[in-house]
C-alpha atoms as a PDB file:
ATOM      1  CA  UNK A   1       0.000   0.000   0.000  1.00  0.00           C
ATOM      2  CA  UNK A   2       1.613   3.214  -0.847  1.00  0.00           C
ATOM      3  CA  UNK A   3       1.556   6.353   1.275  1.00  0.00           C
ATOM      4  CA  UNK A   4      -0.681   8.918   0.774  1.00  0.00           C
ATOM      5  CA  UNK A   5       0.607  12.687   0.227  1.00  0.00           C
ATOM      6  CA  UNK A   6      -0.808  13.527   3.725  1.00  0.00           C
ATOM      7  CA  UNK A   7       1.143  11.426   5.223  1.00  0.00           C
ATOM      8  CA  UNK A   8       4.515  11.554   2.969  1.00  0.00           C
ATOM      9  CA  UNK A   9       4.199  15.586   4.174  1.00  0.00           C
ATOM     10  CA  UNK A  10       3.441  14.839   7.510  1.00  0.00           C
ATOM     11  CA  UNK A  11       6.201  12.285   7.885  1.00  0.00           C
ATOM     12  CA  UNK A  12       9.143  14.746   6.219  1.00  0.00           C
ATOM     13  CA  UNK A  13       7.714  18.188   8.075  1.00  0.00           C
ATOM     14  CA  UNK A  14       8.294  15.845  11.089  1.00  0.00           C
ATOM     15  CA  UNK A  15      11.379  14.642   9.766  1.00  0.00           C
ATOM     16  CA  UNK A  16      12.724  18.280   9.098  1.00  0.00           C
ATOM     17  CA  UNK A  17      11.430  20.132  12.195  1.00  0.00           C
ATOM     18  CA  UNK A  18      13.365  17.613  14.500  1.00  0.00           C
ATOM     19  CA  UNK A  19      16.526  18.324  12.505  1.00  0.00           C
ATOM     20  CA  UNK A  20      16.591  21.798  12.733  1.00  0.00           C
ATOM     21  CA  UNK A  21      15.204  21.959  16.504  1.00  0.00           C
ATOM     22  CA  UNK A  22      17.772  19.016  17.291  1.00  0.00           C
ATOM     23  CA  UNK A  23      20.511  21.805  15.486  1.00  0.00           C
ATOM     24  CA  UNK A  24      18.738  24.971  16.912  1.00  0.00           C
ATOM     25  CA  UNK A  25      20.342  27.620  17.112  1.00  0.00           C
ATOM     26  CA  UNK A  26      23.139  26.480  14.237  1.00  0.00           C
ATOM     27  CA  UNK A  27      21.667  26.963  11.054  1.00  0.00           C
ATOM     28  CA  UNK A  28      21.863  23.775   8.865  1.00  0.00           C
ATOM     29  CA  UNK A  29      21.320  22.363   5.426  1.00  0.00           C
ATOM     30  CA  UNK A  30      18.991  20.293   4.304  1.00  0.00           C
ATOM     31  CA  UNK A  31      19.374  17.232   1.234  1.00  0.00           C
ATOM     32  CA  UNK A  32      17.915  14.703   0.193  1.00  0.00           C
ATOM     33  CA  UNK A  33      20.278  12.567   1.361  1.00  0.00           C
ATOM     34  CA  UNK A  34      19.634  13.608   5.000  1.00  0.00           C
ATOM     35  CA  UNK A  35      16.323  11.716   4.439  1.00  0.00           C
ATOM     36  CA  UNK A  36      17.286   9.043   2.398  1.00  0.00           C
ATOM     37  CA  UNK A  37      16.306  10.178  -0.678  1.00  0.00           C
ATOM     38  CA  UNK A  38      18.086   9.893  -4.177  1.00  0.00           C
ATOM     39  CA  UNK A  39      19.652  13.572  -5.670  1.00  0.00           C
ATOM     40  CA  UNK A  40      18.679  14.738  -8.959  1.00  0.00           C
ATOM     41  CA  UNK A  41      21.497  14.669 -11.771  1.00  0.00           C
ATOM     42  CA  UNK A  42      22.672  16.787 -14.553  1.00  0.00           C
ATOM     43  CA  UNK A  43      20.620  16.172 -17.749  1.00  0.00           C
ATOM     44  CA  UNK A  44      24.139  15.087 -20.410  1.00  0.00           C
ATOM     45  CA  UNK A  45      21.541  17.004 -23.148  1.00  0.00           C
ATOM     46  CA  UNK A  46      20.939  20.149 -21.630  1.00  0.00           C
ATOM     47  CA  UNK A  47      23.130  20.100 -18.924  1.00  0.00           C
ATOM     48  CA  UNK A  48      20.284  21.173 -16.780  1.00  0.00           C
ATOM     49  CA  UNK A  49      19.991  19.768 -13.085  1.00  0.00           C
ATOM     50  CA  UNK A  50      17.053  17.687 -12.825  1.00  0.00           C
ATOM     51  CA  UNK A  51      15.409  17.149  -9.609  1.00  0.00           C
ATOM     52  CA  UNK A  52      14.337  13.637  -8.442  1.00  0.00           C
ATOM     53  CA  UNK A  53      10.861  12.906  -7.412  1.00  0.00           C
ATOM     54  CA  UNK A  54      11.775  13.019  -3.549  1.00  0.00           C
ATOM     55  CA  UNK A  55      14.575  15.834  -3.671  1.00  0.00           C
ATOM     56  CA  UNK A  56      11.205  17.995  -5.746  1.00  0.00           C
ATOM     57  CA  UNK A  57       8.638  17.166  -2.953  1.00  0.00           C
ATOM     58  CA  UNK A  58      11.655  18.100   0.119  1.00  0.00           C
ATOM     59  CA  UNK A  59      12.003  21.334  -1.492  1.00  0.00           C
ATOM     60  CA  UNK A  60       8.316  21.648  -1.581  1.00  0.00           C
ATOM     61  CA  UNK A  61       8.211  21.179   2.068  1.00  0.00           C
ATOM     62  CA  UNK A  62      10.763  23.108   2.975  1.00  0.00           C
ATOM     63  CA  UNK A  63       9.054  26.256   0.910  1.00  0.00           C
ATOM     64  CA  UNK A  64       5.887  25.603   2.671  1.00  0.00           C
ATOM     65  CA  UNK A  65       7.778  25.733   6.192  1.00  0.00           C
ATOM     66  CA  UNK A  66       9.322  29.046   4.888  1.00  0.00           C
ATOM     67  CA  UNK A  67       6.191  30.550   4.065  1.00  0.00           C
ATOM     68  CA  UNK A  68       4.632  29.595   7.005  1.00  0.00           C
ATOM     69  CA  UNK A  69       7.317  31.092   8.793  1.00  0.00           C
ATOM     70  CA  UNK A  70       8.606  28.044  10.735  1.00  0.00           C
ATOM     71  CA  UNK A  71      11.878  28.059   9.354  1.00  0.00           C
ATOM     72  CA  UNK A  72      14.021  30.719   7.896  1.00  0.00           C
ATOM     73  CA  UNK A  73      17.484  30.223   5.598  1.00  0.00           C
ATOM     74  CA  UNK A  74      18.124  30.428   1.688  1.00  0.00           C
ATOM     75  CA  UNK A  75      21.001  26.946   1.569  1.00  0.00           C
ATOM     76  CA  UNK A  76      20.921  26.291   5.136  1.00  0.00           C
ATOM     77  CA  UNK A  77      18.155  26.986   7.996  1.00  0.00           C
ATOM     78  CA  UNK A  78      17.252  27.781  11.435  1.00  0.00           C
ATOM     79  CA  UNK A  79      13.537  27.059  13.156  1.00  0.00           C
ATOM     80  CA  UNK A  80      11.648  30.061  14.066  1.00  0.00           C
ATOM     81  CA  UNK A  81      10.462  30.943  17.499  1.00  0.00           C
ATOM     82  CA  UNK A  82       7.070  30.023  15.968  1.00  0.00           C
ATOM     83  CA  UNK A  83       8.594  27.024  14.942  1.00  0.00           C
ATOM     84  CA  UNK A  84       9.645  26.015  18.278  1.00  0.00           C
ATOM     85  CA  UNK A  85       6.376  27.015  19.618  1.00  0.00           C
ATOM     86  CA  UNK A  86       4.320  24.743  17.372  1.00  0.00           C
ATOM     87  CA  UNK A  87       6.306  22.030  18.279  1.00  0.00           C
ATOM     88  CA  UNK A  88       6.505  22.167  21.859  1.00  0.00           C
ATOM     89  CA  UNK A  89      10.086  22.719  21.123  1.00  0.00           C
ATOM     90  CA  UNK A  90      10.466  26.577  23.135  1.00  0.00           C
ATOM     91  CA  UNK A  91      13.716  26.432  25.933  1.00  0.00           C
ATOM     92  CA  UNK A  92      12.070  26.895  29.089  1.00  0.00           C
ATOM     93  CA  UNK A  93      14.005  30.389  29.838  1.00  0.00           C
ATOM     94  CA  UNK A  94      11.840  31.610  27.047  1.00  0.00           C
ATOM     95  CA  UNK A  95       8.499  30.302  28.082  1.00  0.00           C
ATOM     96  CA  UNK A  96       6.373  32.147  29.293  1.00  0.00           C
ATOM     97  CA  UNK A  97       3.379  30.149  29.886  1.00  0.00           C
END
C-alpha cells in the first residue's frame, strides 16, 4: 500500500522540524540525502539539473515551512520561534506560559 501525500508531508515536516530543533540555534542544510532520498542529476543534453521525485517534494516542504514562517534560511536553515512554539520545542528560559 503506498503512502498517501498527507502522510509523505506529515512524515518529512516531522522529519525536518526535529533536525533543525535538534541543530537549533546552528543553522543547517537540508538534502535529500539527510532523508534518504536519491539527488537529482545533470541532464548530459541540456546540462540542466534535474530534480528527483523526492529531492522535488523536500524542497516543496521546505518552501511551505518558509512561508509559514517556521523556518528561515536560503542553503541552510534555522527554526523560528514560531517554529519552536508549534512544536513544543520553546527552551524553558523563554516560556512564558
Amino acid at each position: 500500500m503506498s503512502e498517501s501525500n498527507k502522510e509523505k508531508f506529515n512524515d518529512l515536516i516531522t522529519q525536518i522540524m526535529s533536525k533543525l530543533i535538534n541543530a537549533c540555534p546552528t543553522p543547517i542544510g537540508l538534502s535529500p540525502e539527510d532523508f534518504g532520498f536519491p539527488s537529482g542529476h545533470v541532464d548530459a543534453q541540456s546540462m540542466f539539473y534535474e530534480q528527483s521525485l523526492e529531492e522535488s517534494f523536500l524542497n516543496d516542504c521546505i518552501k511551505w515551512l518558509k512561508d509559514e514562517e517556521l523556518i528561515r534560511g536560503n542553503s541552510e536553515y534555522v527554526v523560528t520561534g514560531h517554529g519552536l512554539e508549534v512544536f513544543d520545542s520553546l527552551p524553558d528560559c523563554l516560556n512564558t506560559r
